[in-house]
PDB file of N, CA and C in Angstrom:
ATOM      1  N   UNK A   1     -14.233   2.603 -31.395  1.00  0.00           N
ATOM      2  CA  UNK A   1     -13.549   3.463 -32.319  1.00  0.00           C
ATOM      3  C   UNK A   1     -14.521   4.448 -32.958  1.00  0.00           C
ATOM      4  N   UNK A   2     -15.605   4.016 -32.853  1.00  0.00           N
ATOM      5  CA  UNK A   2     -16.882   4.920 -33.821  1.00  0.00           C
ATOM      6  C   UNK A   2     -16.926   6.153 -32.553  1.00  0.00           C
ATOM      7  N   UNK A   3     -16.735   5.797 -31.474  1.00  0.00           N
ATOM      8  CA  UNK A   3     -17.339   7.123 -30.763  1.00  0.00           C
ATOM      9  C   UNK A   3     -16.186   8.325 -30.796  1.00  0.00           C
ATOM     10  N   UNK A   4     -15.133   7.664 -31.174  1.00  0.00           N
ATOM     11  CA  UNK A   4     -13.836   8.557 -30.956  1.00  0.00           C
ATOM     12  C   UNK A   4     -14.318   9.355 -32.235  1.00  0.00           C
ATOM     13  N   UNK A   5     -14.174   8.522 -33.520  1.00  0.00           N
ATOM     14  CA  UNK A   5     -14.788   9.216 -34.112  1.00  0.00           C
ATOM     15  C   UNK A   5     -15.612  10.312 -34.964  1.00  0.00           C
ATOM     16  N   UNK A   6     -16.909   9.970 -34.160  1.00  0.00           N
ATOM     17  CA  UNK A   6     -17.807  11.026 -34.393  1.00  0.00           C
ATOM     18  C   UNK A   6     -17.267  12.063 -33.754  1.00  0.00           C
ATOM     19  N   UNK A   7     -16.422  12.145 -32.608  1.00  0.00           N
ATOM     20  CA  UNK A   7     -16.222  13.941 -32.137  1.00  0.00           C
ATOM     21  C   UNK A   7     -14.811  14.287 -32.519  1.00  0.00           C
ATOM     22  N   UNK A   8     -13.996  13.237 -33.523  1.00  0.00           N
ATOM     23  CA  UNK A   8     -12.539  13.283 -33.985  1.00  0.00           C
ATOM     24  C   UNK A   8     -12.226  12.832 -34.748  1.00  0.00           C
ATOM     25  N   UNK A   9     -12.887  12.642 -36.005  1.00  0.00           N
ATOM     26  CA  UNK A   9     -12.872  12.171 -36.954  1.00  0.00           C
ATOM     27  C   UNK A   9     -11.333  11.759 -38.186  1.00  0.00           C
ATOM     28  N   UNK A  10     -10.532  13.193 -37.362  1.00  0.00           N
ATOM     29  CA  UNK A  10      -9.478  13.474 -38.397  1.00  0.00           C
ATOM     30  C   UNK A  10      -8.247  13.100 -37.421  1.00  0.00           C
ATOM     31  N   UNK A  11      -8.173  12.689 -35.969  1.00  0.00           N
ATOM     32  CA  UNK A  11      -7.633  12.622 -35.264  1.00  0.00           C
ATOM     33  C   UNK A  11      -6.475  11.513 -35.449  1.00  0.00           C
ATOM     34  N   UNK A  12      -5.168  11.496 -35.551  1.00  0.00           N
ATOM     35  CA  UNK A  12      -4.575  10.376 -35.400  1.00  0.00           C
ATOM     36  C   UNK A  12      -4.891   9.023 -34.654  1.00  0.00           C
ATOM     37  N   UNK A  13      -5.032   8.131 -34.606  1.00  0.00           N
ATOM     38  CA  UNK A  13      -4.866   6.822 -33.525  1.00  0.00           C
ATOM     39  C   UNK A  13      -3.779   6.183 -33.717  1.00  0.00           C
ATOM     40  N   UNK A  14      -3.239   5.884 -32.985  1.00  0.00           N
ATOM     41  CA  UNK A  14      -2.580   4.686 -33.228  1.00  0.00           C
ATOM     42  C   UNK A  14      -2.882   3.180 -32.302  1.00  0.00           C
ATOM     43  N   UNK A  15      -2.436   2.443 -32.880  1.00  0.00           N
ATOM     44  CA  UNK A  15      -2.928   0.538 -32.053  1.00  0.00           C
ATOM     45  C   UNK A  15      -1.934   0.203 -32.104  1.00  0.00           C
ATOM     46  N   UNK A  16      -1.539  -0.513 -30.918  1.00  0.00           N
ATOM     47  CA  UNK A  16      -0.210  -0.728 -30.684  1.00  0.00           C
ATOM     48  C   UNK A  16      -0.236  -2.377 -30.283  1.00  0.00           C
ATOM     49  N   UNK A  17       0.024  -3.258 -31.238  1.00  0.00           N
ATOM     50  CA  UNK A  17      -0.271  -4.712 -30.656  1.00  0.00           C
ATOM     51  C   UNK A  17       0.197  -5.491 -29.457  1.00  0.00           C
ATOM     52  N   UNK A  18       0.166  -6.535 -28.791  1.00  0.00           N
ATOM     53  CA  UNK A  18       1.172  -6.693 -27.893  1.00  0.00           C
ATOM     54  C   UNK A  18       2.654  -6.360 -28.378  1.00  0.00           C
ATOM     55  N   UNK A  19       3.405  -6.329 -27.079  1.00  0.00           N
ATOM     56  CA  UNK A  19       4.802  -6.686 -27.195  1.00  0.00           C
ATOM     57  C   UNK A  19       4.638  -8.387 -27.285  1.00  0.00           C
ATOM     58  N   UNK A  20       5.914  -8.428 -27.221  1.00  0.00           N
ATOM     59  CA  UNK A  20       6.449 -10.034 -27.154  1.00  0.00           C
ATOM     60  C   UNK A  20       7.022 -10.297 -25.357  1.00  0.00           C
ATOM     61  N   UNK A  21       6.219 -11.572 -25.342  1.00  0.00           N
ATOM     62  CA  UNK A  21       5.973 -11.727 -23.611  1.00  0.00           C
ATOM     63  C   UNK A  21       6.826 -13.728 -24.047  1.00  0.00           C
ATOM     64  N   UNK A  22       7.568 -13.577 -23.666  1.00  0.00           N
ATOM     65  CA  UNK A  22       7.782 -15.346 -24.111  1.00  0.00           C
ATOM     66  C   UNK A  22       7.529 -16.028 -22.722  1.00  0.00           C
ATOM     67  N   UNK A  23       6.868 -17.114 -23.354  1.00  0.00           N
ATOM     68  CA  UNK A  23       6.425 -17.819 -22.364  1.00  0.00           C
ATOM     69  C   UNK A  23       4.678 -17.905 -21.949  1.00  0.00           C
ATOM     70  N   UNK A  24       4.353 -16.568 -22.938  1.00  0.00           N
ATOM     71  CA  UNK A  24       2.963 -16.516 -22.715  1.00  0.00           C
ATOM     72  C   UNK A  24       2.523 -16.339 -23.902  1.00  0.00           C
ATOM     73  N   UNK A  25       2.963 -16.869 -24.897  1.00  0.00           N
ATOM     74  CA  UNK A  25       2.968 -16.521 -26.612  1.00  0.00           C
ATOM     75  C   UNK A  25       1.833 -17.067 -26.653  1.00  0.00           C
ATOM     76  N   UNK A  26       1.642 -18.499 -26.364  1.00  0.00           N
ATOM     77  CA  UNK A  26       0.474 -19.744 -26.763  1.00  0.00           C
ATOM     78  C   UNK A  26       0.163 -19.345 -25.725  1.00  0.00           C
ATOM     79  N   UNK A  27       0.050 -19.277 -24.797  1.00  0.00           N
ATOM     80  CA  UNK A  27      -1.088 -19.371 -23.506  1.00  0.00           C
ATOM     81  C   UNK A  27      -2.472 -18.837 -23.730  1.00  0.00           C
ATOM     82  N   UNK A  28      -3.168 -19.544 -23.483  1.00  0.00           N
ATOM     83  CA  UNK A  28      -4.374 -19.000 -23.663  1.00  0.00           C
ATOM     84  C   UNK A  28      -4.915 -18.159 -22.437  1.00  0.00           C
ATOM     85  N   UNK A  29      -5.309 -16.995 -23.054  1.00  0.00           N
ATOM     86  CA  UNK A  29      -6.150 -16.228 -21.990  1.00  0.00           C
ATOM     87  C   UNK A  29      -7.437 -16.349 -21.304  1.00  0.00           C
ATOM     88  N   UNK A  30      -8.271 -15.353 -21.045  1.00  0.00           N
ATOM     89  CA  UNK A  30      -9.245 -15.625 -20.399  1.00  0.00           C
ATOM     90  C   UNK A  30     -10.586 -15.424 -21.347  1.00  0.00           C
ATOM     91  N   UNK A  31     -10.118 -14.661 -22.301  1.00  0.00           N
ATOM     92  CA  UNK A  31     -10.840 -14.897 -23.806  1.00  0.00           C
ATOM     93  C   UNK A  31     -10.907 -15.474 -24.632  1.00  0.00           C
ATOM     94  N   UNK A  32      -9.889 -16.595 -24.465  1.00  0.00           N
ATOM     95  CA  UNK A  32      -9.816 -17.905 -25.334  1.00  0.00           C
ATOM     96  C   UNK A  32      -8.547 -17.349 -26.523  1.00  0.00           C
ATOM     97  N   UNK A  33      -7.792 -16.556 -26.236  1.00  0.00           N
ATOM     98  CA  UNK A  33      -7.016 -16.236 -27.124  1.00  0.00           C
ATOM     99  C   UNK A  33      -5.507 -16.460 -26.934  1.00  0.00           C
ATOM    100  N   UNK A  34      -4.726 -16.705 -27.733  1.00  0.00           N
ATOM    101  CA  UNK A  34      -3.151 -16.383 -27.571  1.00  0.00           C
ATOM    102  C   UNK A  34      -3.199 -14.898 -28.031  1.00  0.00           C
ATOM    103  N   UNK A  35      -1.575 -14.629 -27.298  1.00  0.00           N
ATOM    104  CA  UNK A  35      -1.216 -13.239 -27.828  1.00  0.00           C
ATOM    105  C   UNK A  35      -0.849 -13.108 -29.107  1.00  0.00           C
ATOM    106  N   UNK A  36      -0.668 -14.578 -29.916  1.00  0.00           N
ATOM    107  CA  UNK A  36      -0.336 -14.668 -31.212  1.00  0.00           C
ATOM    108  C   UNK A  36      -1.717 -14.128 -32.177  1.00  0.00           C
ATOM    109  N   UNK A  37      -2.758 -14.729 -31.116  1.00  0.00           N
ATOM    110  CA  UNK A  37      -4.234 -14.937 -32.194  1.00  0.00           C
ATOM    111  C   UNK A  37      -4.658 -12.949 -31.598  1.00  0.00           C
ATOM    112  N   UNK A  38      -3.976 -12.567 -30.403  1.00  0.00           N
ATOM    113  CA  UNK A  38      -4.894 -11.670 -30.304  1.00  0.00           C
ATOM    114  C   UNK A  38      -4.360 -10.369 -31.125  1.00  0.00           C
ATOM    115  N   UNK A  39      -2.908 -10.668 -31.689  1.00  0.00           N
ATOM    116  CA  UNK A  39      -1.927  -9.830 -32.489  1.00  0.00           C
ATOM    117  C   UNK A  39      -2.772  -9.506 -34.186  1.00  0.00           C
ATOM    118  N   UNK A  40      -2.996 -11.418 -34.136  1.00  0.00           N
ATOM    119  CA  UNK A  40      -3.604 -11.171 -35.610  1.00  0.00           C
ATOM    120  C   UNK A  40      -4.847 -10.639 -35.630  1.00  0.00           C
ATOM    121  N   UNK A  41      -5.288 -10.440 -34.702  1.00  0.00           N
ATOM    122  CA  UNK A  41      -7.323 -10.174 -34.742  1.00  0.00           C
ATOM    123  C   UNK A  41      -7.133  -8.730 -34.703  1.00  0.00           C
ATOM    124  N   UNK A  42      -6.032  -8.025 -33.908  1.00  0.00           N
ATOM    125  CA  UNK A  42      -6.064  -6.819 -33.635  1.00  0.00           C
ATOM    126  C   UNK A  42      -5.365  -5.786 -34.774  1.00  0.00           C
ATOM    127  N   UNK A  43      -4.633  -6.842 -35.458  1.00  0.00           N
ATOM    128  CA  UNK A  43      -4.517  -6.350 -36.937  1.00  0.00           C
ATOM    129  C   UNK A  43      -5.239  -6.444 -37.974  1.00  0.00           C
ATOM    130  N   UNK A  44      -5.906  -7.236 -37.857  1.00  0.00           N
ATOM    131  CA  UNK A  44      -7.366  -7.373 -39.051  1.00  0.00           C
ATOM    132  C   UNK A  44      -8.230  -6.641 -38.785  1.00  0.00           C
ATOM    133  N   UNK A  45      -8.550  -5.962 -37.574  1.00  0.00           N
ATOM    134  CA  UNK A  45      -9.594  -5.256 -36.820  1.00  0.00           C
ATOM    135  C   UNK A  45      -9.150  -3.652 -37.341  1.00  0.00           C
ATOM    136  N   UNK A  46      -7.933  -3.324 -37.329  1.00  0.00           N
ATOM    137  CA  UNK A  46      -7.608  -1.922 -37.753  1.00  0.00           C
ATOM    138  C   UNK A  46      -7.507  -2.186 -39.458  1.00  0.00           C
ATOM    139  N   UNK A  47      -6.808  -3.125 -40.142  1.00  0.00           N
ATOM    140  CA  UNK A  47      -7.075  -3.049 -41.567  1.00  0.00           C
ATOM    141  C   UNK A  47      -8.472  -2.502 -42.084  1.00  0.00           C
ATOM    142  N   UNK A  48      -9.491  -3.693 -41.617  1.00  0.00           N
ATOM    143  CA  UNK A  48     -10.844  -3.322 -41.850  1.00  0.00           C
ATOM    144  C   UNK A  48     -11.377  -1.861 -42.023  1.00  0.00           C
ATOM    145  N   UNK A  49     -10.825  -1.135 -40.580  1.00  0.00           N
ATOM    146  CA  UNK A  49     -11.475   0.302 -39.962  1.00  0.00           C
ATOM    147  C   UNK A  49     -10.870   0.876 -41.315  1.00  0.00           C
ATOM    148  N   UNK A  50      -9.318   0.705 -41.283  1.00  0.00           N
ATOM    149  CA  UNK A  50      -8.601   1.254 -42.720  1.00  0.00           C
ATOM    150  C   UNK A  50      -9.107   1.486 -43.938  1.00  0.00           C
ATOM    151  N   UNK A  51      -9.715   0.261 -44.257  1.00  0.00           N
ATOM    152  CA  UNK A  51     -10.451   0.076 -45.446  1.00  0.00           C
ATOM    153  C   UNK A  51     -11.446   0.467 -46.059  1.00  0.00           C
ATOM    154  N   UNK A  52     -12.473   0.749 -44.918  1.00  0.00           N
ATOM    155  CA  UNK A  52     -13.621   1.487 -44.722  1.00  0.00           C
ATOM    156  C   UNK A  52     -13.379   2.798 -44.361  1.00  0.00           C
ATOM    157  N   UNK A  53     -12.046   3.829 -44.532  1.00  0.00           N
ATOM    158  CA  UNK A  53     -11.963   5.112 -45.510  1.00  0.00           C
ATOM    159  C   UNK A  53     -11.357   5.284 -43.975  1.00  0.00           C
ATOM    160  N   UNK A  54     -10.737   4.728 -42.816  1.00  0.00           N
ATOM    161  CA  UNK A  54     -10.303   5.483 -42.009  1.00  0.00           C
ATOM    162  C   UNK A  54      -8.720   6.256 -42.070  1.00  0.00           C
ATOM    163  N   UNK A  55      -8.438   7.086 -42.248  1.00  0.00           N
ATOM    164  CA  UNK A  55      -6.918   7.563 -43.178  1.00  0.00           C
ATOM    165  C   UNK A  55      -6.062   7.702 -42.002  1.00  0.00           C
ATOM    166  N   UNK A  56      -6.269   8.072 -40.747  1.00  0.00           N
ATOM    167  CA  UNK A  56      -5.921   8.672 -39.420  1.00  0.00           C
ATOM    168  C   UNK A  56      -5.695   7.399 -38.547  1.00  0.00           C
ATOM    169  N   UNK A  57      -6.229   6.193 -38.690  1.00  0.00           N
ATOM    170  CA  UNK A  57      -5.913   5.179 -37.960  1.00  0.00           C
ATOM    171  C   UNK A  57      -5.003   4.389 -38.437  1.00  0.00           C
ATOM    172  N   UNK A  58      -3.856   4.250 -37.348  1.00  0.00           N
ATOM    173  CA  UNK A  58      -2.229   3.215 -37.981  1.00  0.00           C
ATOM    174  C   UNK A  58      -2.259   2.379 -36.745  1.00  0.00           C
ATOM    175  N   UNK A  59      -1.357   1.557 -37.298  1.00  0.00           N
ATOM    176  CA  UNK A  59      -1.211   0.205 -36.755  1.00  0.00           C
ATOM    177  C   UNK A  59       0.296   0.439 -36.470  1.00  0.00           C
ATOM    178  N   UNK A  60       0.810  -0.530 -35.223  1.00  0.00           N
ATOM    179  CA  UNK A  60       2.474  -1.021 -35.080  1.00  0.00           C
ATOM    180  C   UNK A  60       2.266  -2.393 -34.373  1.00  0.00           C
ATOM    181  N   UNK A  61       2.952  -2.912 -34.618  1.00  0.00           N
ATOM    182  CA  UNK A  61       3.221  -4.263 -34.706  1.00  0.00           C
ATOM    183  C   UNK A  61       3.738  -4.198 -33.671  1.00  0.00           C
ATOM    184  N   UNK A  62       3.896  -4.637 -32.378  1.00  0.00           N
ATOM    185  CA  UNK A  62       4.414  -4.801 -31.074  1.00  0.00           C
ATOM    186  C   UNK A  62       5.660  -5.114 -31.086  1.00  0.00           C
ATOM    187  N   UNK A  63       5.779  -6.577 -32.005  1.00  0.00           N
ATOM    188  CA  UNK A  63       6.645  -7.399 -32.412  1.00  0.00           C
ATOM    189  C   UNK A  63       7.330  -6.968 -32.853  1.00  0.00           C
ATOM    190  N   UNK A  64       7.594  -6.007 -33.623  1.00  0.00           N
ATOM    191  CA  UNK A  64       8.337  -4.650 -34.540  1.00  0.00           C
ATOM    192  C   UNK A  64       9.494  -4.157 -33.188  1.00  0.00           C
ATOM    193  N   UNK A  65       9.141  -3.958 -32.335  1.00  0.00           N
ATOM    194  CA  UNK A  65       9.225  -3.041 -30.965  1.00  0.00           C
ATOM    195  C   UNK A  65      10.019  -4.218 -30.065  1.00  0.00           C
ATOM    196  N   UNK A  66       9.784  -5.205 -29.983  1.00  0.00           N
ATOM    197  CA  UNK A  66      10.386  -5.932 -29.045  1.00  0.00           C
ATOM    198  C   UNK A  66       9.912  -7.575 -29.667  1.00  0.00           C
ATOM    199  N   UNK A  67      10.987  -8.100 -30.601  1.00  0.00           N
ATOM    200  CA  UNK A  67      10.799  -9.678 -31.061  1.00  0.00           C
ATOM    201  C   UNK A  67      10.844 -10.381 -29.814  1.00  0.00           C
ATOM    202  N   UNK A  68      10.556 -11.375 -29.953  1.00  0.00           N
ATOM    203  CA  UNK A  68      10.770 -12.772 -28.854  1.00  0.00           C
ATOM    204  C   UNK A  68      12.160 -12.761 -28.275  1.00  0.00           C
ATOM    205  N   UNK A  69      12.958 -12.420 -29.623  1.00  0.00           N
ATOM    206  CA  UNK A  69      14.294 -12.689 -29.259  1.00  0.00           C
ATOM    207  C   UNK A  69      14.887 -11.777 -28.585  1.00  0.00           C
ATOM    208  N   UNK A  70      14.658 -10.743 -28.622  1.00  0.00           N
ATOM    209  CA  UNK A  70      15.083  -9.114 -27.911  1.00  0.00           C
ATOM    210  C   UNK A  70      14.274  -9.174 -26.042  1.00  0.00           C
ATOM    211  N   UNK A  71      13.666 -10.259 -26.565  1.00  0.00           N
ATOM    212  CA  UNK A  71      12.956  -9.873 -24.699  1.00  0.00           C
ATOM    213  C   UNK A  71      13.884  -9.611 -23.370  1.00  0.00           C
ATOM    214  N   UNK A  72      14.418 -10.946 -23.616  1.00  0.00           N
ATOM    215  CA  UNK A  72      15.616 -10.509 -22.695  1.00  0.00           C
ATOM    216  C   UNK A  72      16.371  -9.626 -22.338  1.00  0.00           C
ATOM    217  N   UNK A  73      16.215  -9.126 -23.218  1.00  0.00           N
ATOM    218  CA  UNK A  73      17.390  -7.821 -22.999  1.00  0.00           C
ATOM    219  C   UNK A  73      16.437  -6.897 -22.779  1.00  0.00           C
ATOM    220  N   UNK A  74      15.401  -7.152 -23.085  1.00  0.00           N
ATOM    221  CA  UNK A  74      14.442  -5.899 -22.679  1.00  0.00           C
ATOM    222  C   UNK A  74      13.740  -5.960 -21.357  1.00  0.00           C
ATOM    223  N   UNK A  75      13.270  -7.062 -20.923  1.00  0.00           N
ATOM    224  CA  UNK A  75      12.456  -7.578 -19.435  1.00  0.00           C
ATOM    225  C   UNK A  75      13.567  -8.092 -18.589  1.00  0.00           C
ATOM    226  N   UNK A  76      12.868  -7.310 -17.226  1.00  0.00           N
ATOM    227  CA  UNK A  76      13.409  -7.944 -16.153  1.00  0.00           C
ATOM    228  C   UNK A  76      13.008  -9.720 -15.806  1.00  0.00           C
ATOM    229  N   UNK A  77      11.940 -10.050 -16.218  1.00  0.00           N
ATOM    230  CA  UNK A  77      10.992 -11.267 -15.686  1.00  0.00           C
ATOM    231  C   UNK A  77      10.327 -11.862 -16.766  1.00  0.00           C
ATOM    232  N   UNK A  78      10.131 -11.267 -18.110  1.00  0.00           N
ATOM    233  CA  UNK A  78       9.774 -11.579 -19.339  1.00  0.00           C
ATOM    234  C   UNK A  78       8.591 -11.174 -19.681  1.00  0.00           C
ATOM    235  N   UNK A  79       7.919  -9.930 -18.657  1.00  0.00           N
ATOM    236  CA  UNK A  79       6.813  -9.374 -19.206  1.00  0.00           C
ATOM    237  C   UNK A  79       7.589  -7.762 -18.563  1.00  0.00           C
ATOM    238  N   UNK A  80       7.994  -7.244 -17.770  1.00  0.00           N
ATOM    239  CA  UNK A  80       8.224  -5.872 -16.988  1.00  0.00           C
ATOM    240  C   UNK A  80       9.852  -5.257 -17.292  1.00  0.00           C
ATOM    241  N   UNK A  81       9.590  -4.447 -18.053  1.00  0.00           N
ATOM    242  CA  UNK A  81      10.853  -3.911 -18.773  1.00  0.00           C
ATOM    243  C   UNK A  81      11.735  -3.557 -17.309  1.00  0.00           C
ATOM    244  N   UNK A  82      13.059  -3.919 -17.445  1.00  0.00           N
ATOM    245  CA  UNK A  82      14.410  -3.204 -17.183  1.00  0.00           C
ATOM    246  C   UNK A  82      14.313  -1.504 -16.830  1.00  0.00           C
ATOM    247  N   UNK A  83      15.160  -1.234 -16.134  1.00  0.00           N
ATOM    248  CA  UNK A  83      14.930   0.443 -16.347  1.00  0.00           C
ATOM    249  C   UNK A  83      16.172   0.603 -17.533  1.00  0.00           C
ATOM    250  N   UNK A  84      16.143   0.140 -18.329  1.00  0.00           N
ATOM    251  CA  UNK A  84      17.416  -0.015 -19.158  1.00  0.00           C
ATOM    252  C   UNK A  84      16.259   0.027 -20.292  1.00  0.00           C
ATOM    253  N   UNK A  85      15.573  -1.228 -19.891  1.00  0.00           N
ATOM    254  CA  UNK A  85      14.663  -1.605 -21.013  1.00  0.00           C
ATOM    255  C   UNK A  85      13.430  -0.650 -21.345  1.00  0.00           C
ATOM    256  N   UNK A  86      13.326   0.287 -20.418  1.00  0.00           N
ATOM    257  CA  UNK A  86      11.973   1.245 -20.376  1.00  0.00           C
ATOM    258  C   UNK A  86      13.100   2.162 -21.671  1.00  0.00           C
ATOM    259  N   UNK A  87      14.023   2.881 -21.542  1.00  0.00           N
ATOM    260  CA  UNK A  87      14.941   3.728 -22.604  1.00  0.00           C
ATOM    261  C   UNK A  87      14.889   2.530 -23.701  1.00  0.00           C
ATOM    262  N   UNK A  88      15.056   1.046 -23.970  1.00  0.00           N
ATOM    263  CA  UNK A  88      15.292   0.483 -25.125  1.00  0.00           C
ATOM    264  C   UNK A  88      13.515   0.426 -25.907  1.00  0.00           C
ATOM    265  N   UNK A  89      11.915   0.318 -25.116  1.00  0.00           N
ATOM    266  CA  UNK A  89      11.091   0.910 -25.615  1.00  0.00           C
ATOM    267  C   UNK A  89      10.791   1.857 -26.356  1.00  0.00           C
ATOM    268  N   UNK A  90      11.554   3.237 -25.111  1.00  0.00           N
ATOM    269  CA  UNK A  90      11.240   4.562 -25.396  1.00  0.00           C
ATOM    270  C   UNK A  90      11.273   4.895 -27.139  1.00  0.00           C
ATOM    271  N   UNK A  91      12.940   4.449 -26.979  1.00  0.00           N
ATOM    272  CA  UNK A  91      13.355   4.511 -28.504  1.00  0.00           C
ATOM    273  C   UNK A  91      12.635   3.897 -29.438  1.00  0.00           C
ATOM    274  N   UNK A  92      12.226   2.977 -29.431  1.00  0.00           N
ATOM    275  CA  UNK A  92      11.639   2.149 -30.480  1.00  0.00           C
ATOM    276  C   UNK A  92      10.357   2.508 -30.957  1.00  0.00           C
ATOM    277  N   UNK A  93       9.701   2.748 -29.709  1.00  0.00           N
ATOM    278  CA  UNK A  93       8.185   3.249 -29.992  1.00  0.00           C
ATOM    279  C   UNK A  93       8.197   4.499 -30.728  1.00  0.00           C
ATOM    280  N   UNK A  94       9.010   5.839 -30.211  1.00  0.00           N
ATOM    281  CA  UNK A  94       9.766   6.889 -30.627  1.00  0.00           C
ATOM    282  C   UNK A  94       9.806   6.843 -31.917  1.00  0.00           C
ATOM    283  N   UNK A  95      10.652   6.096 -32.040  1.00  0.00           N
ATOM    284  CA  UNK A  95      10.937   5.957 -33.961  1.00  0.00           C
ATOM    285  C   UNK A  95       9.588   5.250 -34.878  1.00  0.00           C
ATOM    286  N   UNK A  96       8.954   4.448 -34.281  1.00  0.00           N
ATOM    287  CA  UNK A  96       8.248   4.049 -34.772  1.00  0.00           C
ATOM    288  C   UNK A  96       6.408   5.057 -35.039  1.00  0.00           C
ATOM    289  N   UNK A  97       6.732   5.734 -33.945  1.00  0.00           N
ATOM    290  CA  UNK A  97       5.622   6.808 -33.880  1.00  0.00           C
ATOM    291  C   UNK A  97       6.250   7.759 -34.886  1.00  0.00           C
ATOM    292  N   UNK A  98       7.332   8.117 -35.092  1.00  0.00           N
ATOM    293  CA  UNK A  98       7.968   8.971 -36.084  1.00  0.00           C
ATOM    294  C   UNK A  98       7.989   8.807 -37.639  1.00  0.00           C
ATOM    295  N   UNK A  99       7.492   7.475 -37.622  1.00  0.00           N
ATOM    296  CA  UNK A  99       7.236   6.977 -39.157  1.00  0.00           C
ATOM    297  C   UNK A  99       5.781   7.169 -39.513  1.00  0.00           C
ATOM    298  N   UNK A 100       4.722   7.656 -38.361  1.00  0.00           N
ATOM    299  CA  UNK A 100       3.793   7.908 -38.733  1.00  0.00           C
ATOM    300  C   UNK A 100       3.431   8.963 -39.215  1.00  0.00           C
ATOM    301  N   UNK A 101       2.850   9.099 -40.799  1.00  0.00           N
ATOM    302  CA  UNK A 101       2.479  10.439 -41.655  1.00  0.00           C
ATOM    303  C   UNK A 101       1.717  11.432 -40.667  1.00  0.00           C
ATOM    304  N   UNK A 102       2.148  12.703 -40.418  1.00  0.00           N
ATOM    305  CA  UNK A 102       1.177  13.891 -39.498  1.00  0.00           C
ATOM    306  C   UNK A 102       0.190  14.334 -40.493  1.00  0.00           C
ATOM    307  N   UNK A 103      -0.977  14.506 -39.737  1.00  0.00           N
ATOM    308  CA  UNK A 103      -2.427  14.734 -40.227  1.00  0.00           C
ATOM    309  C   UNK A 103      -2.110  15.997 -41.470  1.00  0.00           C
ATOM    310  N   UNK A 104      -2.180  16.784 -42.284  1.00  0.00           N
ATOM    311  CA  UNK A 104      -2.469  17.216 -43.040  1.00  0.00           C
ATOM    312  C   UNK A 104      -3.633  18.613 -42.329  1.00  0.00           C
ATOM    313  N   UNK A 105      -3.282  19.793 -42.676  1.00  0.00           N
ATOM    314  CA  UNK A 105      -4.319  20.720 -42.541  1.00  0.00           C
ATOM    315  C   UNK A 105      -3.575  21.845 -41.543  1.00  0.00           C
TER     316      UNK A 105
END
């Protein structure tokens, strides 16, 4: 994030946590993580940047975007969206990118 940065300092980011994958919630990865633990690390990881004066970096909650309970209707297989489900993303992310404040200047 530091290198983005130094040549973009004022630049929007956004971090987009997992979606919701059921069935692979607890599973541990190959980093020793669940998608639960890697949701929370990856939200403590942008708070921090936050905190330390970053104004341009936002967070969305994956989970926001597609609960456990919505999977179904969203995945064909429980990780690979629907072509139904790629439009029930679109929207969500859409709106949710739309709640983000535009840079100023």
């Amino acid at each position: 994030m530091e290198t983005v940065r130094d040549g973009h300092p004022d630049t929007p980011v956004v971090v987009l946590t997992s979606l919701a994958a059921p069935g692979r919630e607890q599973a541990v990865n190959s980093a020793g993580m669940t998608l639960v633990e890697t949701r929370t690390t990856t939200a403590r990881a942008v708070r921090v940047l936050q905190r330390l004066g970053d104004r341009a970096l936002h967070l969305v909650d994956g989970l926001t975007l597609v609960p456990v309970a919505d999977a179904a209707q969203v995945y064909a297989d429980g990780l690979h969206p629907t072509p139904e489900g790629e439009y029930v993303l679109a929207d969500r992310i859409g709106a949710a990118l739309g709640r983000i404040p535009l840079p100023r200047g």
